[in-house]
Protein backbone atom coordinates (compact mmCIF):
# COMPACT_ATOMS: atom_id res chain seq x y z
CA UNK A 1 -34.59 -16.27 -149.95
CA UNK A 2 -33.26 -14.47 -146.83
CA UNK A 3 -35.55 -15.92 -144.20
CA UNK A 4 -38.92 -15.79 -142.88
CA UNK A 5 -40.43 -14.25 -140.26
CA UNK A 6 -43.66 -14.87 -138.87
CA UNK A 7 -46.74 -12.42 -139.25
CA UNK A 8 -47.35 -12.30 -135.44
CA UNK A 9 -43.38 -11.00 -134.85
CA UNK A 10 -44.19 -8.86 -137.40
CA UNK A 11 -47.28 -7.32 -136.56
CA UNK A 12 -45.79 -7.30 -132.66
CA UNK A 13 -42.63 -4.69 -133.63
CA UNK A 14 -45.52 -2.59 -135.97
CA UNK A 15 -47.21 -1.94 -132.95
CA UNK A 16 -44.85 -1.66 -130.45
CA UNK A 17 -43.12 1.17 -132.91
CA UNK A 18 -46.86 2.80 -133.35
CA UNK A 19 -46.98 2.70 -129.48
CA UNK A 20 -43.61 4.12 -129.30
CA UNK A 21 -44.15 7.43 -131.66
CA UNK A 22 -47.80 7.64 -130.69
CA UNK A 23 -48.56 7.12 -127.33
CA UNK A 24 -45.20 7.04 -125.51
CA UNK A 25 -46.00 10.92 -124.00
CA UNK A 26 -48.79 9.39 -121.95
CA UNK A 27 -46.39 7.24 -120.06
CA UNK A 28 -45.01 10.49 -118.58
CA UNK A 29 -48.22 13.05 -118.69
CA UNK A 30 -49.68 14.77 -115.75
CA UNK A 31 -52.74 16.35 -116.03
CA UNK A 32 -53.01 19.95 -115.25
CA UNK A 33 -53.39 19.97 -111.02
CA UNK A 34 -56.59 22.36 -110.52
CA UNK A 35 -56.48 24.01 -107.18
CA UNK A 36 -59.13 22.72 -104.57
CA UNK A 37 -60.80 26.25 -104.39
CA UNK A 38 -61.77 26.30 -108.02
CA UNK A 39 -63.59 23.01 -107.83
CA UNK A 40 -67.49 23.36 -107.09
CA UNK A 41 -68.88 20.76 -104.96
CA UNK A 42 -72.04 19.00 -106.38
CA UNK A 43 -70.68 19.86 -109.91
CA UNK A 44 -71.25 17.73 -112.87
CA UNK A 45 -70.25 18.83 -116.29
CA UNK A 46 -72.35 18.10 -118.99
CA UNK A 47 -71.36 15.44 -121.42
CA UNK A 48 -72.81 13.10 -124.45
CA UNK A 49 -71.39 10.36 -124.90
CA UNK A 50 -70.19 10.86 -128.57
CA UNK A 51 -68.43 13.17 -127.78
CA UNK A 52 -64.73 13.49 -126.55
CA UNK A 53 -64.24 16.29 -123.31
CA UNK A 54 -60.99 17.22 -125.09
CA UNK A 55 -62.22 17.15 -128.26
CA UNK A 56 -65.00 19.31 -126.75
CA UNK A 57 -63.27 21.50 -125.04
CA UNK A 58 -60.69 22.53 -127.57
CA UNK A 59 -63.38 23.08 -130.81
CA UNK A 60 -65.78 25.23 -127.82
CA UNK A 61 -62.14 27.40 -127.59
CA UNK A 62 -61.50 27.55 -131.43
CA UNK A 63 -58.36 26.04 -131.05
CA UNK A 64 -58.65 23.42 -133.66
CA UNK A 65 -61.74 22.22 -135.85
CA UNK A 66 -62.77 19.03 -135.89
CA UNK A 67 -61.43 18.46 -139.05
CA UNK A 68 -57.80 19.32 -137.83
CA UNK A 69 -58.18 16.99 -134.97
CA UNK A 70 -58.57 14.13 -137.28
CA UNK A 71 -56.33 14.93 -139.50
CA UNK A 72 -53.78 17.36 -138.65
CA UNK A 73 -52.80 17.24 -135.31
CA UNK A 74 -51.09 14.44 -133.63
CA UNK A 75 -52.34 13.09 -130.08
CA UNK A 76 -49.44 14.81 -128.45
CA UNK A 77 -50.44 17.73 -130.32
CA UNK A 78 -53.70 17.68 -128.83
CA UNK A 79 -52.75 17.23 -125.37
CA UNK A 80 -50.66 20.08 -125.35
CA UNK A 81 -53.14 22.13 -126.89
CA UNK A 82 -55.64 21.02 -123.71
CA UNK A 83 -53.09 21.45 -121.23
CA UNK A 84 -52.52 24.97 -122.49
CA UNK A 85 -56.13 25.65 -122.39
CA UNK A 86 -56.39 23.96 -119.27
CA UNK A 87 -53.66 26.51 -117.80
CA UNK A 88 -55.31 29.43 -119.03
CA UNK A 89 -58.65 28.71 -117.33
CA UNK A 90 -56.67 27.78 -113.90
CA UNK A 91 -54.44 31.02 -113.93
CA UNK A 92 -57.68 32.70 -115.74
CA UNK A 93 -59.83 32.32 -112.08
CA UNK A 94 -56.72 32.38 -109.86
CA UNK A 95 -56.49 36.40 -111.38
CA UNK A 96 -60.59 36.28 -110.70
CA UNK A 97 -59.62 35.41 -106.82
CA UNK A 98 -56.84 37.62 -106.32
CA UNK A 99 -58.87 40.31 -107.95
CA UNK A 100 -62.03 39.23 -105.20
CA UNK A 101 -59.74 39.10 -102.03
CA UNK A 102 -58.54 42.73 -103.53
CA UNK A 103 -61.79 44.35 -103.42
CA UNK A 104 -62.83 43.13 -99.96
């Protein structure tokens, strides 16, 4: 017999390592900045509470199903996928404004 280690140790390095290959993006994420002029005042999206805004947002797009979300992509995956759409809609109404301040 080598040794013996006990179950807390154990289970303490599993999820530190799941933490590690899982979650360790989020420590350095920054959500997409959204400039003050696109923001409506008084504004409240609409939302259930079973479901996810990300989730929401990237099945409305048809950027993944909901099926791929649970079992394809990864959470970084996912993120990236929202920041990209995220990105689109920002530079999508900056293009709207410049268009605007064109025509006046």
């Amino acid at each position: 017999m080598i040794g013996f280690l006990a179950p807390h140790l154990v289970l303490s390095e599993g999820i530190g390592t799941v933490r590690e290959r899982n979650f360790e993006f989020l420590d350095e994420w920054k959500a997409v900045q959204v400039p003050q002029r696109f923001i409506l005042d008084n504004y409240t999206p609409r939302k259930r509470d079973n479901v996810q805004p990300i989730m929401s947002r990237l099945e409305g797009e048809g950027l993944a199903t909901r099926r791929e979300l649970d079992e394809y992509y990864s959470l970084k995956d996912v993120f990236d996928m929202f920041d990209a759409s995220c990105l689109r809609s920002v530079n999508a109404a900056w293009h709207r404004s410049v268009r605007s301040m064109k025509r006046s």
